[in-house]
C-alpha atoms as a PDB file:
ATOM      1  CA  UNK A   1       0.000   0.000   0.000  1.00  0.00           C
ATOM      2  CA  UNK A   2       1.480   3.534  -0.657  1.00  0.00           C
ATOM      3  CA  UNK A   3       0.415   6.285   2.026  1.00  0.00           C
ATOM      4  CA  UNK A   4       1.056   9.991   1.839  1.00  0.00           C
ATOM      5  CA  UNK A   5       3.766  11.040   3.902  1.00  0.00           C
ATOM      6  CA  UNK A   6       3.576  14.533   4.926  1.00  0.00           C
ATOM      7  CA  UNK A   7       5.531  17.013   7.661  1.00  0.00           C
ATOM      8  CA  UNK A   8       3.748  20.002   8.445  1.00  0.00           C
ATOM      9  CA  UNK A   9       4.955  22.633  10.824  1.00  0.00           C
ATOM     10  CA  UNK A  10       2.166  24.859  12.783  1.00  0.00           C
ATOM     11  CA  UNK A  11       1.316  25.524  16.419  1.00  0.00           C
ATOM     12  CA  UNK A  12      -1.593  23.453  18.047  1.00  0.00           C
ATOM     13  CA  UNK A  13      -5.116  24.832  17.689  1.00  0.00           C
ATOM     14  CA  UNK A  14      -6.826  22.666  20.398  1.00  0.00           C
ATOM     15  CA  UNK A  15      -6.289  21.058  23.548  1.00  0.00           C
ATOM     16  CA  UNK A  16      -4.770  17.279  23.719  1.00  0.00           C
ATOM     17  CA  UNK A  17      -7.584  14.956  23.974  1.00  0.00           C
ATOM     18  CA  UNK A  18      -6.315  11.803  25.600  1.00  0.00           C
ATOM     19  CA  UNK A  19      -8.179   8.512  25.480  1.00  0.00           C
ATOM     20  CA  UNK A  20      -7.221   4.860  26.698  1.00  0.00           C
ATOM     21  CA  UNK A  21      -9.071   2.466  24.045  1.00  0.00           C
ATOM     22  CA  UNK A  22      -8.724  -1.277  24.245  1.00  0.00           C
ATOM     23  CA  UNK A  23      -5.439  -1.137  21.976  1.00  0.00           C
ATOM     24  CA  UNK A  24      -3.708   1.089  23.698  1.00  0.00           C
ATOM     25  CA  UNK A  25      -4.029   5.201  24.437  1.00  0.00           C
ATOM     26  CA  UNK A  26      -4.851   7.573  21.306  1.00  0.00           C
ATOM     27  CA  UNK A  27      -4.631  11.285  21.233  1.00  0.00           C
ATOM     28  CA  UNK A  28      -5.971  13.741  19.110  1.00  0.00           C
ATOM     29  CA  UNK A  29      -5.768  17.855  18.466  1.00  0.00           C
ATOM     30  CA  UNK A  30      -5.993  20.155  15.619  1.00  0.00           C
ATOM     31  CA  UNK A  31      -2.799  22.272  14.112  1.00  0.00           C
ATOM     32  CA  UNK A  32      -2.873  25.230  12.111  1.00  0.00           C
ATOM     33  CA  UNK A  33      -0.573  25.416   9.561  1.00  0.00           C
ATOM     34  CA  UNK A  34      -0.352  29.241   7.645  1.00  0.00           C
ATOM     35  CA  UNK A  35       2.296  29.211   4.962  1.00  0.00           C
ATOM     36  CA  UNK A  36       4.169  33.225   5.225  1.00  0.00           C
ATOM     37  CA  UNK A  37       5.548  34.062   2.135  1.00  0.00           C
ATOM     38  CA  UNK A  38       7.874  37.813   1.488  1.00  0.00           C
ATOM     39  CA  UNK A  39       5.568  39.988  -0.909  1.00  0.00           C
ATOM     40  CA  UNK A  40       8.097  41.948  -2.666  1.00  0.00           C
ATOM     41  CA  UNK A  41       5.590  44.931  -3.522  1.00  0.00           C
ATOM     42  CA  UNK A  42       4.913  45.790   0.002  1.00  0.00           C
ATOM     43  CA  UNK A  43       8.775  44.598   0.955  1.00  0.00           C
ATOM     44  CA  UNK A  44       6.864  42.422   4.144  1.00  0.00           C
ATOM     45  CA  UNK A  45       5.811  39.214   5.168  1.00  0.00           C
ATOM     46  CA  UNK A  46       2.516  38.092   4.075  1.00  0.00           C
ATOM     47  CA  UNK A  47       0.427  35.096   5.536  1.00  0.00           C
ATOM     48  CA  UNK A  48      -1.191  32.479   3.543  1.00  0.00           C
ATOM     49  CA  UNK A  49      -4.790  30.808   3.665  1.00  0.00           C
ATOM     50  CA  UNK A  50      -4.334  29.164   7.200  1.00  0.00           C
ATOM     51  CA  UNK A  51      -5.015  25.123   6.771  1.00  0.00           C
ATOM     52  CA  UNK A  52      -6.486  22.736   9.800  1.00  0.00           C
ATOM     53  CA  UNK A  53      -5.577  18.705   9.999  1.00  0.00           C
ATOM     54  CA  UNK A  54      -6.356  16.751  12.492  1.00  0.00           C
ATOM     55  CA  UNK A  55      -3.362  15.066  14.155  1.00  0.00           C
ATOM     56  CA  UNK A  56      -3.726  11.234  15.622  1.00  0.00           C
ATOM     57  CA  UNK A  57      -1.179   9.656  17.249  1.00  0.00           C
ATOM     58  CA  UNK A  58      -1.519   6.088  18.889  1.00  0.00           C
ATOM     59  CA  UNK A  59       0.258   4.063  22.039  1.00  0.00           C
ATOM     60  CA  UNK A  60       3.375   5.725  23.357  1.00  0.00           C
ATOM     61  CA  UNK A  61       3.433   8.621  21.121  1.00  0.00           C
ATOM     62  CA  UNK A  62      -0.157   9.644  22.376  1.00  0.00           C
ATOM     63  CA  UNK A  63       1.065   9.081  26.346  1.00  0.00           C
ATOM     64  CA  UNK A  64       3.691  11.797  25.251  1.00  0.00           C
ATOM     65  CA  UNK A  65       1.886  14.616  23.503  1.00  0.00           C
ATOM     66  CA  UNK A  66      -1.074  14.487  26.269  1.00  0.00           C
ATOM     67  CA  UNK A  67       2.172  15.309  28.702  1.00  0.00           C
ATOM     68  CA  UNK A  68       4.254  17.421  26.386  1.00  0.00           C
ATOM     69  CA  UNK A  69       1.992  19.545  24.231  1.00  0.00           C
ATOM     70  CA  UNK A  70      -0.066  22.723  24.654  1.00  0.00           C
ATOM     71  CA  UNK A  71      -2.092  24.969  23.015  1.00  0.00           C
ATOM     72  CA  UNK A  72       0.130  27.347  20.785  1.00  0.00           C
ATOM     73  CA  UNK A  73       3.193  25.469  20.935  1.00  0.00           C
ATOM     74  CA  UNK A  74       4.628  25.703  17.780  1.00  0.00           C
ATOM     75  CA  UNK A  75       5.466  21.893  16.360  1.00  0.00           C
ATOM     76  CA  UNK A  76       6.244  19.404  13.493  1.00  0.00           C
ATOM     77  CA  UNK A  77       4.470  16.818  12.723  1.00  0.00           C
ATOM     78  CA  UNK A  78       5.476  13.881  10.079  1.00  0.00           C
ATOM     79  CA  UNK A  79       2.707  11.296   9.330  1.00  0.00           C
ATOM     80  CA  UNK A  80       0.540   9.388   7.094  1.00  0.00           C
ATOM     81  CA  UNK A  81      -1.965  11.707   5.424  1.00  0.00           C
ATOM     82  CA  UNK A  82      -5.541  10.412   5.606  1.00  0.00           C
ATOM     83  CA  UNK A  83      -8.707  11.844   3.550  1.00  0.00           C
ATOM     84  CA  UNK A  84     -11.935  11.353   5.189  1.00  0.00           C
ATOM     85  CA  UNK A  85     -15.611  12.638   3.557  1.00  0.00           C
ATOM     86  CA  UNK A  86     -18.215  12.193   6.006  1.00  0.00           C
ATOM     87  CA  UNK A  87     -22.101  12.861   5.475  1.00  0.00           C
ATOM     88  CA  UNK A  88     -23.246  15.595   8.437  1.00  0.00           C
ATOM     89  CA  UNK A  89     -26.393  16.432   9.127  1.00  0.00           C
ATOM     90  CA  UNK A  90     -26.854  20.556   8.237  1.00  0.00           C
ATOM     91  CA  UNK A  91     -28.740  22.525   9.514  1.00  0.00           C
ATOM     92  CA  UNK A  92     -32.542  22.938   9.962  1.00  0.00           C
ATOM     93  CA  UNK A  93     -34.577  24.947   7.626  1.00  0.00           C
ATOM     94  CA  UNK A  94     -37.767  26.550   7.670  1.00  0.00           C
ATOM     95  CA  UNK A  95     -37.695  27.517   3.864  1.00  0.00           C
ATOM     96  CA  UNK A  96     -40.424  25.983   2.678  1.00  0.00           C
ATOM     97  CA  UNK A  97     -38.945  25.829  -0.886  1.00  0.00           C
ATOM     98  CA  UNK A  98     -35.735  23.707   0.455  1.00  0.00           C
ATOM     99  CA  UNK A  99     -35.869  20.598   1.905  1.00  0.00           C
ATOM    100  CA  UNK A 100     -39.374  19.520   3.869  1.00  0.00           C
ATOM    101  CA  UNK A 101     -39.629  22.279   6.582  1.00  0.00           C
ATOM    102  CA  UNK A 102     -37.925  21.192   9.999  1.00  0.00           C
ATOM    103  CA  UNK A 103     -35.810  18.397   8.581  1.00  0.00           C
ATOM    104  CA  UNK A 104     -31.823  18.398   8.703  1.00  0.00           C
ATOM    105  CA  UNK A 105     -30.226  18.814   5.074  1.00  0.00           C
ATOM    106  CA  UNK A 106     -27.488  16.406   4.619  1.00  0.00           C
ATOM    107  CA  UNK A 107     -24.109  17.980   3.954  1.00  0.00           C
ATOM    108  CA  UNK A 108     -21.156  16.235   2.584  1.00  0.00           C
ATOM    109  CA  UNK A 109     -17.514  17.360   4.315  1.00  0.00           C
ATOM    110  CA  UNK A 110     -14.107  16.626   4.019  1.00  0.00           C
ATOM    111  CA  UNK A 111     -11.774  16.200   6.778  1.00  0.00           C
ATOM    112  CA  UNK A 112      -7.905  16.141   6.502  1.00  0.00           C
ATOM    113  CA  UNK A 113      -6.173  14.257   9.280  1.00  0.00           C
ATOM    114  CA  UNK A 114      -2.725  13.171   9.507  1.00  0.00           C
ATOM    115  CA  UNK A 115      -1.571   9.898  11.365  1.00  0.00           C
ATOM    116  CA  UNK A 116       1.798  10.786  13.073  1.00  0.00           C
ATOM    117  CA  UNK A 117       4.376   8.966  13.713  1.00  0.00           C
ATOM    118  CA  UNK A 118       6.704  12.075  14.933  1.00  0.00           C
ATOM    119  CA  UNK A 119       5.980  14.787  16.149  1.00  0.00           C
ATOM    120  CA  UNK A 120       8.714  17.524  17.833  1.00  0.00           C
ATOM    121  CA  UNK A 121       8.533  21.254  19.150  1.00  0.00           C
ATOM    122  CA  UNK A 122       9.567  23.894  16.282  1.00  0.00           C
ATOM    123  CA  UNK A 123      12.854  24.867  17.779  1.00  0.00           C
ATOM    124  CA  UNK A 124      13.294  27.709  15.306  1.00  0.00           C
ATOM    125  CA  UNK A 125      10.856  29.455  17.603  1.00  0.00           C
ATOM    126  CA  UNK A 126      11.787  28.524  21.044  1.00  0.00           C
ATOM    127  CA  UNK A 127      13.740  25.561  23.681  1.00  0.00           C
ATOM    128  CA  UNK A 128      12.491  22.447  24.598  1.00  0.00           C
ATOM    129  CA  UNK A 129      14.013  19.761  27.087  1.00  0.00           C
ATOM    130  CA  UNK A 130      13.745  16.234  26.014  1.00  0.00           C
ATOM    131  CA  UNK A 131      12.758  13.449  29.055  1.00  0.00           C
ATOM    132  CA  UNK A 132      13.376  10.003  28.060  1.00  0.00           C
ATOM    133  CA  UNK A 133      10.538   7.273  28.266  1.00  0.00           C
ATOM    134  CA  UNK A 134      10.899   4.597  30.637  1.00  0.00           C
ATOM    135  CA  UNK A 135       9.808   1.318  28.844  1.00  0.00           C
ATOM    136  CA  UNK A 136       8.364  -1.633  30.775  1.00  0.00           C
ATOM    137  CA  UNK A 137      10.386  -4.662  31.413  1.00  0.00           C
ATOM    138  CA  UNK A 138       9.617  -7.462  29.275  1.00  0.00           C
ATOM    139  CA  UNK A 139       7.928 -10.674  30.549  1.00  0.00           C
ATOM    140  CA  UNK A 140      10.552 -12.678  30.875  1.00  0.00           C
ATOM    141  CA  UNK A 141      10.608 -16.649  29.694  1.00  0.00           C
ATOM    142  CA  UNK A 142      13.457 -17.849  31.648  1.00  0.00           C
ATOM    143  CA  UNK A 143      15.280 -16.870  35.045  1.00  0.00           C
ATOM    144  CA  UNK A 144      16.787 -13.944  34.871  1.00  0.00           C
ATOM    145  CA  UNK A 145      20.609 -13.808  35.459  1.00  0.00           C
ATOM    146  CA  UNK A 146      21.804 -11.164  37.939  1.00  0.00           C
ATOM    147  CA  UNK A 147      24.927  -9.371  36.952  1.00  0.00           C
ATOM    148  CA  UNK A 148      27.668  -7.954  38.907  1.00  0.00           C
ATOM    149  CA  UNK A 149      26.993  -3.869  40.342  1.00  0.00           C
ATOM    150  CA  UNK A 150      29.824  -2.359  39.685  1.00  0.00           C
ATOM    151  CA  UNK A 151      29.743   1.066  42.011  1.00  0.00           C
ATOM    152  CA  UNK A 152      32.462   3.836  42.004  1.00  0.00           C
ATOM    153  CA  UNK A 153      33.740   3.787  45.680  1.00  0.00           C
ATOM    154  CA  UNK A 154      34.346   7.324  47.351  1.00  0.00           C
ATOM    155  CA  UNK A 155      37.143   8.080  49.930  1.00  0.00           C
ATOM    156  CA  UNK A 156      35.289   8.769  53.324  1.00  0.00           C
ATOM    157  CA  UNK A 157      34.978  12.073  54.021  1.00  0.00           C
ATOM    158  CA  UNK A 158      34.366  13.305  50.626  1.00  0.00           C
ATOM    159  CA  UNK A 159      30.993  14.617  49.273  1.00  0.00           C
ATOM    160  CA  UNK A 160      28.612  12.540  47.513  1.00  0.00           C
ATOM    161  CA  UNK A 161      27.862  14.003  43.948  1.00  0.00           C
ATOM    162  CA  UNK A 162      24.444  15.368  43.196  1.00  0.00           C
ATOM    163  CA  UNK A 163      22.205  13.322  40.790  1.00  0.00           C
ATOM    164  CA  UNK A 164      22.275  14.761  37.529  1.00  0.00           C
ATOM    165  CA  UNK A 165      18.921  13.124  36.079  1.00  0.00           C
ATOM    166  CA  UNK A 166      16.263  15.158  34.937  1.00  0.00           C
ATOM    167  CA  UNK A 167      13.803  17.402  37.212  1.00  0.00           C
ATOM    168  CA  UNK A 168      10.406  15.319  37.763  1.00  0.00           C
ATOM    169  CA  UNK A 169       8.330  15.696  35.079  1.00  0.00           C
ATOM    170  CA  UNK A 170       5.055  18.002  35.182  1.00  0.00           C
ATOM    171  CA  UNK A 171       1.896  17.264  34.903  1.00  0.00           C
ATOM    172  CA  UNK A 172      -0.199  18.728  31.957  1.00  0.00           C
ATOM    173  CA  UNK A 173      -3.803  17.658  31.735  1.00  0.00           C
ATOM    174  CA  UNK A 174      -3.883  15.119  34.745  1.00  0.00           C
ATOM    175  CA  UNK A 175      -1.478  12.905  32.316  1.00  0.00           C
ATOM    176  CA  UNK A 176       2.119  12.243  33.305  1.00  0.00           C
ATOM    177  CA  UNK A 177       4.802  10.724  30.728  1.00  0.00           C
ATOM    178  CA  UNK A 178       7.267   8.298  32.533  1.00  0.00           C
ATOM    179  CA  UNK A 179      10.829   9.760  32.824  1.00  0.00           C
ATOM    180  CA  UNK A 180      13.784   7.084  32.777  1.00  0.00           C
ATOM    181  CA  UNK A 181      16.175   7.232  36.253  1.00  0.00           C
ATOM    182  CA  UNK A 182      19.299   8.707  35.477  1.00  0.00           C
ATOM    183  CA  UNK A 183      22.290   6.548  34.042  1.00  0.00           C
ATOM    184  CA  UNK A 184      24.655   7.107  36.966  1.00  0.00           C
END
């Protein structure tokens, strides 16, 4: 099958909606993407026709964004570019020349939503700081085999050095992402 890859870059319209489903966690917002191009008459910037997708990201990649993105953050998203046309009910009419009086008139729409597989803050526009994910163990099949600790040993009397893992990670939207223990 050949997909549609795409990378957009725009800042997020909507809040993270977070949802556990029986395959795992999915998450969903809308970006806006507005191309700027330089208008030489005016010698300025100029912005484009601003375009919406909807962004869906499954599993460990949704866990992340519901802890890691916010409305306006300015990010890139690469991902498989999905079409959609759904029938909608309109509106209800009381012209009595359109459809029968009180009944909804169907409307056809198009949706544009991209399936990411990577998505990163625009750091052309500000800093981010990266927190590694801490994966579970996997089941294991057979006994596992305990290896030797090696540990750095101190002379007495000397300080013990500060821990330089990451601060704990915050909380955005009642969703936490897991941040791995420091190495040392």
């Amino acid at each position: 099958m050949n997909d549609t890859t795409v990378t957009v870059v725009g800042n997020v319209a909507t809040n993270v909606d977070y949802r556990e489903t029986a395959s795992g966690g999915v998450a969903r917002f809308r970006i806006a993407v507005t191309p700027r191009r330089w208008d030489r008459q005016s010698a300025s910037w100029t912005d484009g026709y601003t375009s919406f997708y909807t962004v869906v990201a499954w599993r460990t990649l949704a866990i992340n964004l519901a802890g890691s993105v916010s409305v306006g953050d300015p990010l890139l998203v690469h991902g498989r570019l999905r079409i959609r046309e759904e029938d909608r009910g309109g509106y209800r009419t009381a012209d009595p020349g359109g459809p029968r009086n009180g009944q909804r008139e169907g409307q056809r729409r198009t949706f544009v939503d991209i399936e990411a597989v990577a998505v990163g803050h625009d750091l052309t526009r500000g800093t981010s700081a990266f927190r590694r994910v801490v994966k579970a163990a996997p089941k294991a099949t057979e006994p596992v085999r305990e290896r030797p600790v090696q540990r750095e040993v101190l002379p007495v009397g000397e300080p013990l050095p500060e821990s330089s893992g990451p601060p704990p990670a915050e909380v955005r939207d009642g969703v936490q992402p897991q941040v791995a223990a420091a190495p040392f």
